[in-house]
PDB file of N, CA and C in Angstrom:
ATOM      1  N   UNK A   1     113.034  93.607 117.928  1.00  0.00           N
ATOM      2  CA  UNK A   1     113.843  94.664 117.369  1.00  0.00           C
ATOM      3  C   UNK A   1     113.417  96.003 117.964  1.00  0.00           C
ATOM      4  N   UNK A   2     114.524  97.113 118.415  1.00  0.00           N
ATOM      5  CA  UNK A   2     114.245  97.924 118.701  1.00  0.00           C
ATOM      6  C   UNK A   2     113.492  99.284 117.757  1.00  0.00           C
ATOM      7  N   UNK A   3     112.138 100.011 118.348  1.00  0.00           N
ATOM      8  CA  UNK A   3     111.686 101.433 117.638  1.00  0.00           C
ATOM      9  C   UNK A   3     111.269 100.531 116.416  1.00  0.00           C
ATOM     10  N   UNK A   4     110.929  99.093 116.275  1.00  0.00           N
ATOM     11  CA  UNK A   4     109.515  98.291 115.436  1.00  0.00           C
ATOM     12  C   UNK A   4     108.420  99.273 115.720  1.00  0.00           C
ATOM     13  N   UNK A   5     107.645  99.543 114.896  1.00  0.00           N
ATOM     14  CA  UNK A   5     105.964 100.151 115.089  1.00  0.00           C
ATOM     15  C   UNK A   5     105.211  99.056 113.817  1.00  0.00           C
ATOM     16  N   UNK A   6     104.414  99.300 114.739  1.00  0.00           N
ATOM     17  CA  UNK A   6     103.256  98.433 113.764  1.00  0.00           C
ATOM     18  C   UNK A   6     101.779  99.285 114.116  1.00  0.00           C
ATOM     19  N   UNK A   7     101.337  99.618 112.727  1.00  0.00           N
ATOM     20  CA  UNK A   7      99.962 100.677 112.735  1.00  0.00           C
ATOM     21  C   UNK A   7      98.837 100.222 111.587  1.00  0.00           C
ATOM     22  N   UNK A   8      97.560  99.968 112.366  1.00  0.00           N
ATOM     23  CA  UNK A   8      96.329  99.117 111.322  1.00  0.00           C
ATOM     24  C   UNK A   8      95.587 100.116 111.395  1.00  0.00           C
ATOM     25  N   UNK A   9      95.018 100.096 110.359  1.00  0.00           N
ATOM     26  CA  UNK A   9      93.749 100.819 109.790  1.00  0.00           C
ATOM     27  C   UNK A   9      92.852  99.775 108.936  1.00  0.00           C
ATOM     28  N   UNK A  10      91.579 100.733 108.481  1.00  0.00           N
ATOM     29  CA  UNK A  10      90.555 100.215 107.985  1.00  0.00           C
ATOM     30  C   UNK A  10      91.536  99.178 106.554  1.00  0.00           C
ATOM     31  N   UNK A  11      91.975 100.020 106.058  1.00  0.00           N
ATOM     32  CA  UNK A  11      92.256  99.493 104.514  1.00  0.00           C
ATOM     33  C   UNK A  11      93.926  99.187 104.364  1.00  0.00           C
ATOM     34  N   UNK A  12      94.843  98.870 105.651  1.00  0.00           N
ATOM     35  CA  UNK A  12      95.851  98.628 105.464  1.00  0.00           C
ATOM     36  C   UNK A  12      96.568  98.865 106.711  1.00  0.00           C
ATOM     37  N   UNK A  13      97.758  97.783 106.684  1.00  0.00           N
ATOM     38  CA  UNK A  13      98.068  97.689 108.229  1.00  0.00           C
ATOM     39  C   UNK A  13      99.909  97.756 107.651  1.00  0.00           C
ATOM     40  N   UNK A  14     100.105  98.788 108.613  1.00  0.00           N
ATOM     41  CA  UNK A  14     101.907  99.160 108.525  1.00  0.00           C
ATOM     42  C   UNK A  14     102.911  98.819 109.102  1.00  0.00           C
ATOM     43  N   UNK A  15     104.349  98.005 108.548  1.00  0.00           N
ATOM     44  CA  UNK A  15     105.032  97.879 109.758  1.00  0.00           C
ATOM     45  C   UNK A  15     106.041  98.921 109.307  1.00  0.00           C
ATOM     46  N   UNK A  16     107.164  99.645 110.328  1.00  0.00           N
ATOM     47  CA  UNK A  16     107.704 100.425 109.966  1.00  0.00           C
ATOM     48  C   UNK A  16     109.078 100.379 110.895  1.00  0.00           C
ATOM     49  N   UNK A  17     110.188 100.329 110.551  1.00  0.00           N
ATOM     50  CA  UNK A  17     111.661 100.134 111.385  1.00  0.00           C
ATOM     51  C   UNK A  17     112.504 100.663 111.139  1.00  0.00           C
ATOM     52  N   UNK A  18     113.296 101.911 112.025  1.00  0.00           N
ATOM     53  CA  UNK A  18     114.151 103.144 111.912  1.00  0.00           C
ATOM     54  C   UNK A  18     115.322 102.232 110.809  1.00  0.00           C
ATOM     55  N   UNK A  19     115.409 103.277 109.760  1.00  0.00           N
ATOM     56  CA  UNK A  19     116.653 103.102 109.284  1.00  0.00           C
ATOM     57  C   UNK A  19     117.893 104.007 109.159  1.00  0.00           C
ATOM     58  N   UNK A  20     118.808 103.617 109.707  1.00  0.00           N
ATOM     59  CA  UNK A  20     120.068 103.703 110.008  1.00  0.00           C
ATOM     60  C   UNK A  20     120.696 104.646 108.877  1.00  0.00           C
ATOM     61  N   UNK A  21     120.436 104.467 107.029  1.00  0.00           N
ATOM     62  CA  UNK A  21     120.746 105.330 106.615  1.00  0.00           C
ATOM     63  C   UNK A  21     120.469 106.244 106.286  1.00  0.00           C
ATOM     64  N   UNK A  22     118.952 106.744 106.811  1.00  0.00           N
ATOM     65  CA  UNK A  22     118.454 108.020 106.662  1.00  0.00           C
ATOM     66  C   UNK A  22     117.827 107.840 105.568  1.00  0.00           C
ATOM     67  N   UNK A  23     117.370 106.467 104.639  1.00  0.00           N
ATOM     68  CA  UNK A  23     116.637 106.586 103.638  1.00  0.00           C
ATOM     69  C   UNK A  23     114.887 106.283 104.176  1.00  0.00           C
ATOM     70  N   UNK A  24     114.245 106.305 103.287  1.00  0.00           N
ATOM     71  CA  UNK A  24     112.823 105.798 103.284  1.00  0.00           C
ATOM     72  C   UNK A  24     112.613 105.149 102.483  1.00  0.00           C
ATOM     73  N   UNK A  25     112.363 103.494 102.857  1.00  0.00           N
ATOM     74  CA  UNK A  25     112.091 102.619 101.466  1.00  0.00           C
ATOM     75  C   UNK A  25     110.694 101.993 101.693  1.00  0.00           C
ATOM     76  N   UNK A  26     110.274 101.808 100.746  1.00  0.00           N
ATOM     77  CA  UNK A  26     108.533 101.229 101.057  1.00  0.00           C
ATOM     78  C   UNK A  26     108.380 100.160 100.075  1.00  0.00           C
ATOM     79  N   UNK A  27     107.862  99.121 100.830  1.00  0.00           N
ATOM     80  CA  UNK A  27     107.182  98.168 100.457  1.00  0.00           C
ATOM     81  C   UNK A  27     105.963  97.855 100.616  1.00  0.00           C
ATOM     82  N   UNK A  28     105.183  97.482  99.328  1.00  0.00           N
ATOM     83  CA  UNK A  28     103.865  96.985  99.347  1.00  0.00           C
ATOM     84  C   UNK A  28     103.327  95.549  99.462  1.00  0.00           C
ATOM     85  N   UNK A  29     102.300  95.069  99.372  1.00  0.00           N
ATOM     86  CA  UNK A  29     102.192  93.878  99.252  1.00  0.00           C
ATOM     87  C   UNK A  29     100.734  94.020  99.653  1.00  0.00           C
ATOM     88  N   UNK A  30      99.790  92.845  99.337  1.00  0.00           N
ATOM     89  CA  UNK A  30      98.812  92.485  99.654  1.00  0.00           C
ATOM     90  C   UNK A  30      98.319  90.726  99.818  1.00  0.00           C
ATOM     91  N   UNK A  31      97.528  90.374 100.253  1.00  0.00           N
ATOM     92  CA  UNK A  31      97.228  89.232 101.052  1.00  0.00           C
ATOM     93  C   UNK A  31      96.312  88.670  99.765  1.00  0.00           C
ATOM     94  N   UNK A  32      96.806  87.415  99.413  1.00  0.00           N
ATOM     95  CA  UNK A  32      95.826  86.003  98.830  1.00  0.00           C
ATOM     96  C   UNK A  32      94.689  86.137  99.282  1.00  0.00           C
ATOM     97  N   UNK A  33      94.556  86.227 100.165  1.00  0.00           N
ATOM     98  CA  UNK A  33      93.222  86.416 101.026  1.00  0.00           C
ATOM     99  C   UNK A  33      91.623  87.533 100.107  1.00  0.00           C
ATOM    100  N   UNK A  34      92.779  88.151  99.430  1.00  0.00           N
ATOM    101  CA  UNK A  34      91.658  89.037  98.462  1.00  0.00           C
ATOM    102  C   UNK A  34      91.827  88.357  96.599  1.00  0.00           C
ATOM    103  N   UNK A  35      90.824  87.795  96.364  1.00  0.00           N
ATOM    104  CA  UNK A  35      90.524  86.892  95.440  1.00  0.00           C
ATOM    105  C   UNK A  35      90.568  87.771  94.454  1.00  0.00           C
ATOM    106  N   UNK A  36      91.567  87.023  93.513  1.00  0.00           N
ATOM    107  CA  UNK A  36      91.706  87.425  92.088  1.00  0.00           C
ATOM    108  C   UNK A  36      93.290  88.840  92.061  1.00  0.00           C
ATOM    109  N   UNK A  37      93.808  87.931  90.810  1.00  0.00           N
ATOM    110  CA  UNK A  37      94.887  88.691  90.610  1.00  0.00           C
ATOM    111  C   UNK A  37      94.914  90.068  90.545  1.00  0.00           C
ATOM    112  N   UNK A  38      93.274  90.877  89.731  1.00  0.00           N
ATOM    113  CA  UNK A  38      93.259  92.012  88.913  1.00  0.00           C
ATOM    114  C   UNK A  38      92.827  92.781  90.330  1.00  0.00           C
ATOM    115  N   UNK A  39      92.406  92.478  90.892  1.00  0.00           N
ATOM    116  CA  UNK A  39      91.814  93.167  92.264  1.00  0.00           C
ATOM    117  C   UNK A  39      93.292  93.367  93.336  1.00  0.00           C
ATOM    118  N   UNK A  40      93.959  91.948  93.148  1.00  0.00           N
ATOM    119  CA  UNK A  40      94.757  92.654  94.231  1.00  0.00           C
ATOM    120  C   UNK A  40      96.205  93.709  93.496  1.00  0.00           C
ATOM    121  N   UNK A  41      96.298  93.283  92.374  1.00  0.00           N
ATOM    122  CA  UNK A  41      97.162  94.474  91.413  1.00  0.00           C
ATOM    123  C   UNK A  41      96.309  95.590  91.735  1.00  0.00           C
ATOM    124  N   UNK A  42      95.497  96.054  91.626  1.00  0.00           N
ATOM    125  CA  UNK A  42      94.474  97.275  91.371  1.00  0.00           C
ATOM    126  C   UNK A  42      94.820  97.871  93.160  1.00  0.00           C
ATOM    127  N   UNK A  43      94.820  97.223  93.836  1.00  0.00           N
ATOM    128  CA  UNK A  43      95.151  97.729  95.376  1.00  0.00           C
ATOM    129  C   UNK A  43      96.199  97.805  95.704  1.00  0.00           C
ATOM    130  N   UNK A  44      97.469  97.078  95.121  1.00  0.00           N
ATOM    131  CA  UNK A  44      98.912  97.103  95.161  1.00  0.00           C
ATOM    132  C   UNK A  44      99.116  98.473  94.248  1.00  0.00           C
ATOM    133  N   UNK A  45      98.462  98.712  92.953  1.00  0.00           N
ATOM    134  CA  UNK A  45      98.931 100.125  92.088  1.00  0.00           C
ATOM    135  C   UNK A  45      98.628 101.177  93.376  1.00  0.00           C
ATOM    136  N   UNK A  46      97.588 101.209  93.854  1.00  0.00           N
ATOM    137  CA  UNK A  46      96.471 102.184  94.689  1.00  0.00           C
ATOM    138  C   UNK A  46      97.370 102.889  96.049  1.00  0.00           C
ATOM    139  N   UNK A  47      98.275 101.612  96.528  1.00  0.00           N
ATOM    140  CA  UNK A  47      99.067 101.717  97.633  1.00  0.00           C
ATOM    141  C   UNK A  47     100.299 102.459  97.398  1.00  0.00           C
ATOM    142  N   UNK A  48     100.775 102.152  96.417  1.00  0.00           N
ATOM    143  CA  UNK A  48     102.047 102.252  96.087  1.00  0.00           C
ATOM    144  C   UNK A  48     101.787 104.022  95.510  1.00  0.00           C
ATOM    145  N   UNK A  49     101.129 104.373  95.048  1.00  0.00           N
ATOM    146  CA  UNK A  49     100.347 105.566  94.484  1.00  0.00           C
ATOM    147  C   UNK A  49     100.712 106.942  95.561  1.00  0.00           C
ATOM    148  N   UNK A  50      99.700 106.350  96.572  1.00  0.00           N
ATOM    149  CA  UNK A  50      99.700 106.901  97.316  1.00  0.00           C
ATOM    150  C   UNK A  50     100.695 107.009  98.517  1.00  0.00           C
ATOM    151  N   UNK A  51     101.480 106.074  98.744  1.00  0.00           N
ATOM    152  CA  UNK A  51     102.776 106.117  98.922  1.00  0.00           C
ATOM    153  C   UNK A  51     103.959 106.917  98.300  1.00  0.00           C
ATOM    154  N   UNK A  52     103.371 106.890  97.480  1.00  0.00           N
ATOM    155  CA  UNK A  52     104.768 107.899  96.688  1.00  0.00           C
ATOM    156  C   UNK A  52     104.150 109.253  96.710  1.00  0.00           C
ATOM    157  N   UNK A  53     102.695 109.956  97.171  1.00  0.00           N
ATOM    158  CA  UNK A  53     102.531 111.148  97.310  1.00  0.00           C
ATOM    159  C   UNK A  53     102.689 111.325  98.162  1.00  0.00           C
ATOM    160  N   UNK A  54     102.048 110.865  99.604  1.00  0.00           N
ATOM    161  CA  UNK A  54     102.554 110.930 100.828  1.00  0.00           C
ATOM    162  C   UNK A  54     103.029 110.722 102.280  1.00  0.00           C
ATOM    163  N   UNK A  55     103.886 109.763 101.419  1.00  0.00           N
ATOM    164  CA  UNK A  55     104.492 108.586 102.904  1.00  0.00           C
ATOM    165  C   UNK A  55     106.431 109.043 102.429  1.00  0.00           C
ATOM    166  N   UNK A  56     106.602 109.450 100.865  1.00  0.00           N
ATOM    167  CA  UNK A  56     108.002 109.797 100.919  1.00  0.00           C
ATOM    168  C   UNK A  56     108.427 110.954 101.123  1.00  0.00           C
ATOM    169  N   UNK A  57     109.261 111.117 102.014  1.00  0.00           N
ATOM    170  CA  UNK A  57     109.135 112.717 102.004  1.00  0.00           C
ATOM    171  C   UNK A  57     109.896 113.079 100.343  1.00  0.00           C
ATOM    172  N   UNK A  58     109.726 114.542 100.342  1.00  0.00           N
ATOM    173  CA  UNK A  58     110.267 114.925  98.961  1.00  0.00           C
ATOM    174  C   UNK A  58     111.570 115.535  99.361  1.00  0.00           C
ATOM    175  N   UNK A  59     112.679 116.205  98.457  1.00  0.00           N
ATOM    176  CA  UNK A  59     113.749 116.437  98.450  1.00  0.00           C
ATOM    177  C   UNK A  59     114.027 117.831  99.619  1.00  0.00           C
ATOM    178  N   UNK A  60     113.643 118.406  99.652  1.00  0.00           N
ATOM    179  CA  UNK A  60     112.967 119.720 100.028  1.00  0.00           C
ATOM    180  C   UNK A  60     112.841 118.844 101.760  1.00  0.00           C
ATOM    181  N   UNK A  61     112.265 118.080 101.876  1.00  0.00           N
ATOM    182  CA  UNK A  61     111.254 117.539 103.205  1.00  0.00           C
ATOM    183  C   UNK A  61     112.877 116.615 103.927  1.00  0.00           C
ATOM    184  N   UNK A  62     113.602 116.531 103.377  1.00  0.00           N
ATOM    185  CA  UNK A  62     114.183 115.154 104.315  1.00  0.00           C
ATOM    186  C   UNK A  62     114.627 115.967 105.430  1.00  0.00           C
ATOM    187  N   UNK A  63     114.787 115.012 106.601  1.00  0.00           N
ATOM    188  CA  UNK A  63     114.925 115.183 107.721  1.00  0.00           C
ATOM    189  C   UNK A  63     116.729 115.412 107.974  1.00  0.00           C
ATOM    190  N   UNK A  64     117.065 116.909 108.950  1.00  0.00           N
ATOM    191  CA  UNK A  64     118.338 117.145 108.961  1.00  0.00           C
ATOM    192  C   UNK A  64     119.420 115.731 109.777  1.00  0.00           C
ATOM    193  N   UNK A  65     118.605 115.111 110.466  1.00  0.00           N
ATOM    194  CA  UNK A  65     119.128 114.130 111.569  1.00  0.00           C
ATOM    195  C   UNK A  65     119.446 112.972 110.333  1.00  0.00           C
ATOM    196  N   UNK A  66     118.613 112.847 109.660  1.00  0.00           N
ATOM    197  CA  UNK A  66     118.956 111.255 109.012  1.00  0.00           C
ATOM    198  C   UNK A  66     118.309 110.240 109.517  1.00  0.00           C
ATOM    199  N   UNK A  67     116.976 111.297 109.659  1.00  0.00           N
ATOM    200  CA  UNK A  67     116.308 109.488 110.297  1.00  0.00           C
ATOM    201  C   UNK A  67     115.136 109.052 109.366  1.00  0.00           C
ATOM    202  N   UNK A  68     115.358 107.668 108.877  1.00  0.00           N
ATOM    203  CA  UNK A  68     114.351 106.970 107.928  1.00  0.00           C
ATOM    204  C   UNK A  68     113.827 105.961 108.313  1.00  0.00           C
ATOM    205  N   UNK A  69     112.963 105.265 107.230  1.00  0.00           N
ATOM    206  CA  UNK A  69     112.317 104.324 108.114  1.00  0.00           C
ATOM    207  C   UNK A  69     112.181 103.146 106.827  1.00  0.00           C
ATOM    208  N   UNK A  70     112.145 101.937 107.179  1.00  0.00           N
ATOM    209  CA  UNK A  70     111.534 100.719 106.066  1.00  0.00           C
ATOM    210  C   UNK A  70     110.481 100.800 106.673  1.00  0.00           C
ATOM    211  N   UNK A  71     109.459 100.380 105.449  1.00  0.00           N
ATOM    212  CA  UNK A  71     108.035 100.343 105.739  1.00  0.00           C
ATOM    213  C   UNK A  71     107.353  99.892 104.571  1.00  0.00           C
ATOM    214  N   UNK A  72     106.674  98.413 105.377  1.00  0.00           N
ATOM    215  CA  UNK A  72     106.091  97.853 104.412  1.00  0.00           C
ATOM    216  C   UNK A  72     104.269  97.883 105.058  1.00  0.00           C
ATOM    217  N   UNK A  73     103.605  98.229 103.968  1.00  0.00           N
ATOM    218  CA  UNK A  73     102.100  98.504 103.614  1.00  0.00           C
ATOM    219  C   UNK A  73     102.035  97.321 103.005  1.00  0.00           C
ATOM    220  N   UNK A  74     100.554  96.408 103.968  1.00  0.00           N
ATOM    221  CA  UNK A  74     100.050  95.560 103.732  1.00  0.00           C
ATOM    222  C   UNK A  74      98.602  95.397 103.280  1.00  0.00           C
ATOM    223  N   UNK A  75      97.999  96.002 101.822  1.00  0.00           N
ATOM    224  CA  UNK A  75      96.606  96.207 101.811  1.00  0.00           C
ATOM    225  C   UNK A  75      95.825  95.115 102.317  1.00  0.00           C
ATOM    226  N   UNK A  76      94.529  95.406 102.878  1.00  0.00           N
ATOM    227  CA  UNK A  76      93.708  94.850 103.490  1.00  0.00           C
ATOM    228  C   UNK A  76      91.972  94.440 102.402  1.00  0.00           C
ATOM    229  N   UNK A  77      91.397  93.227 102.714  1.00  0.00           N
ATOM    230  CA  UNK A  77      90.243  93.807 101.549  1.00  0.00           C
ATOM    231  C   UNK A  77      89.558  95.040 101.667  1.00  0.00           C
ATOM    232  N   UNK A  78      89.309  95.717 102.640  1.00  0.00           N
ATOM    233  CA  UNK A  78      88.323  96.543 102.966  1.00  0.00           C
ATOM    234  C   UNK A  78      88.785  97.662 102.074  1.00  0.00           C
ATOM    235  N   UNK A  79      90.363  97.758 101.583  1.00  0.00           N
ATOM    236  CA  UNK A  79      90.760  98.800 101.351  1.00  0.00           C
ATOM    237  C   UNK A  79      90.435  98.765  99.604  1.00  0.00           C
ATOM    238  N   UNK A  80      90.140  98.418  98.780  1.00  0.00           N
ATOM    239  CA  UNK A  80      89.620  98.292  97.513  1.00  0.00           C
ATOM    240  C   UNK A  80      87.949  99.188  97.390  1.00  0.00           C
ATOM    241  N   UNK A  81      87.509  99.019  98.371  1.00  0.00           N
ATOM    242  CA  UNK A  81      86.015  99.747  98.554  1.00  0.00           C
ATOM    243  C   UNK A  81      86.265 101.056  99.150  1.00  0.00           C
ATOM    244  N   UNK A  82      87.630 101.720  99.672  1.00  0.00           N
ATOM    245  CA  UNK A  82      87.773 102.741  99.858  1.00  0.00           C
ATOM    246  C   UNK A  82      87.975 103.897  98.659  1.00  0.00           C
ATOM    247  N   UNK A  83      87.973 104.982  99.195  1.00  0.00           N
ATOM    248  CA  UNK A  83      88.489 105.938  97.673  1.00  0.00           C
ATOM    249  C   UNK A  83      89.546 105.954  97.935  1.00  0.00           C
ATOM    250  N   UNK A  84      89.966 106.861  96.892  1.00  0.00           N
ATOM    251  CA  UNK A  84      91.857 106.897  96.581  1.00  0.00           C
ATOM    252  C   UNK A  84      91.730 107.780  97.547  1.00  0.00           C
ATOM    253  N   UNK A  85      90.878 108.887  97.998  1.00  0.00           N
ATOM    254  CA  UNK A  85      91.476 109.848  98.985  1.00  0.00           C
ATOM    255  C   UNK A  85      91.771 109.252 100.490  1.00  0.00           C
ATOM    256  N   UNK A  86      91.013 108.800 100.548  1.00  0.00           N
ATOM    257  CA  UNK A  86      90.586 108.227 102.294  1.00  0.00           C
ATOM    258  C   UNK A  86      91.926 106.839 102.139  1.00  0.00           C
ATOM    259  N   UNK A  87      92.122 106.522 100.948  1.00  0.00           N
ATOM    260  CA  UNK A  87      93.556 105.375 101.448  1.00  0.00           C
ATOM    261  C   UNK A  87      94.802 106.142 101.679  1.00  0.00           C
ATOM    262  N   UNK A  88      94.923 106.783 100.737  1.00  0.00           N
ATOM    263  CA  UNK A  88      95.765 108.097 101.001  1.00  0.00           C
ATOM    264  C   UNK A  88      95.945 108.796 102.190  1.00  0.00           C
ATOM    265  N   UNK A  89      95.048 108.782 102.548  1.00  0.00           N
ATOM    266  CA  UNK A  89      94.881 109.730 104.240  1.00  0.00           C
ATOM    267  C   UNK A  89      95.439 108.340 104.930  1.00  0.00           C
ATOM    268  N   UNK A  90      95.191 107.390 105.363  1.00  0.00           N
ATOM    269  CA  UNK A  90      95.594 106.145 105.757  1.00  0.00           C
ATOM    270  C   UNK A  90      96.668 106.605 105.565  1.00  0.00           C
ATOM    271  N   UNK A  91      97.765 106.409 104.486  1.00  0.00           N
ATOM    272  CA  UNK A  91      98.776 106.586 103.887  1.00  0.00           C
ATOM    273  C   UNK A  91      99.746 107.600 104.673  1.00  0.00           C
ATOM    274  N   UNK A  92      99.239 108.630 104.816  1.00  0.00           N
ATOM    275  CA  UNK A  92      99.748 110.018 105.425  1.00  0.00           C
ATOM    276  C   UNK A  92      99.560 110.068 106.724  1.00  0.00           C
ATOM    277  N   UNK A  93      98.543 109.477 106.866  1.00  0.00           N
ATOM    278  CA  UNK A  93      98.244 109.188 108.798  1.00  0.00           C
ATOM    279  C   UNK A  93     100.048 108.232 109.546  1.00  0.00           C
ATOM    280  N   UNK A  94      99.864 107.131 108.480  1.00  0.00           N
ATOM    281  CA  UNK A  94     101.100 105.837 109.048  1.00  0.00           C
ATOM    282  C   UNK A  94     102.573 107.488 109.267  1.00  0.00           C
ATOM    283  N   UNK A  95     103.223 108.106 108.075  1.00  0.00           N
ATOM    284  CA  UNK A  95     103.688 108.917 108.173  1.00  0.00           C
ATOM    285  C   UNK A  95     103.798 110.035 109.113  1.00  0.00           C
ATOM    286  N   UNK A  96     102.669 110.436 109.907  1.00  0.00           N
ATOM    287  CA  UNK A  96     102.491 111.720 110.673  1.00  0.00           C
ATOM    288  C   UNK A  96     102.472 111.281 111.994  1.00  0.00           C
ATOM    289  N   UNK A  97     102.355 109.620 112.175  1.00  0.00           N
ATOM    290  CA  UNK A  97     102.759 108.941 113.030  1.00  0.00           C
ATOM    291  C   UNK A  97     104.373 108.606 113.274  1.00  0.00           C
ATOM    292  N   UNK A  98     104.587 108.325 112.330  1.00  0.00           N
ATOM    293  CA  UNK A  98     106.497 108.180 112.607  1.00  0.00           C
ATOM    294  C   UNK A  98     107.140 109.449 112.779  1.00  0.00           C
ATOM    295  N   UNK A  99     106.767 110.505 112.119  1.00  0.00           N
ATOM    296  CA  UNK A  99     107.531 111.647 112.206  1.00  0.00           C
ATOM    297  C   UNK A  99     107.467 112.536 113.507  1.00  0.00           C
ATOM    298  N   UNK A 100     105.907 112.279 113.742  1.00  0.00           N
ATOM    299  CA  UNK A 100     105.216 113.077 114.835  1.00  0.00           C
ATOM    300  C   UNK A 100     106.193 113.177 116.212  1.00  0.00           C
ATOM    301  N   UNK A 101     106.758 111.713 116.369  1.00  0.00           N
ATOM    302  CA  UNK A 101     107.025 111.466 117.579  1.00  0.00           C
ATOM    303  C   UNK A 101     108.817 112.010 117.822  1.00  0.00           C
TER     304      UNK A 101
END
């Protein structure tokens, strides 16, 4: 598929694909791979958190062109031992990457 990006970090790895109607929709999810329900809820709340401070743009922020993106955030284990700030920055990094360009 064309303008696919895919971006990993310590505590979560992004895929992200232009959308056509100028929205921004985000999806979370995390991997079996991190044991126990309450742990991976606790990193799915954490993602999604910080996703909604700063991976959407706000009303004020949307882009005049109409260009959006799907993007699904895949937490990683490492990312549970991170702080909320530094996933967040993750978070805003995937963002300053799509927009940047």
């Amino acid at each position: 598929m064309a303008g696919r990006r895919v971006f990993a970090d310590r505590g979560l790895v992004a895929f992200a694909l232009p959308n056509p109607d100028g929205h921004w929709r985000v999806g979370v999810t995390v991997s079996r791979r991190l044991r126990g329900a309450v742990a991976r809820n606790q990193l799915r709340r954490r993602l999604r958190e910080a996703a909604r401070l700063s991976l959407l743009p706000s009303a004020s922020d949307v882009d005049a062109a109409g260009k959006g993106y799907d993007v699904v955030l895949i937490g990683r284990p490492a990312g549970l031992d991170l702080p909320h700030s530094r996933l967040s920055e993750e978070v805003a990094s995937v963002r300053r990457r799509l927009v940047g360009e």
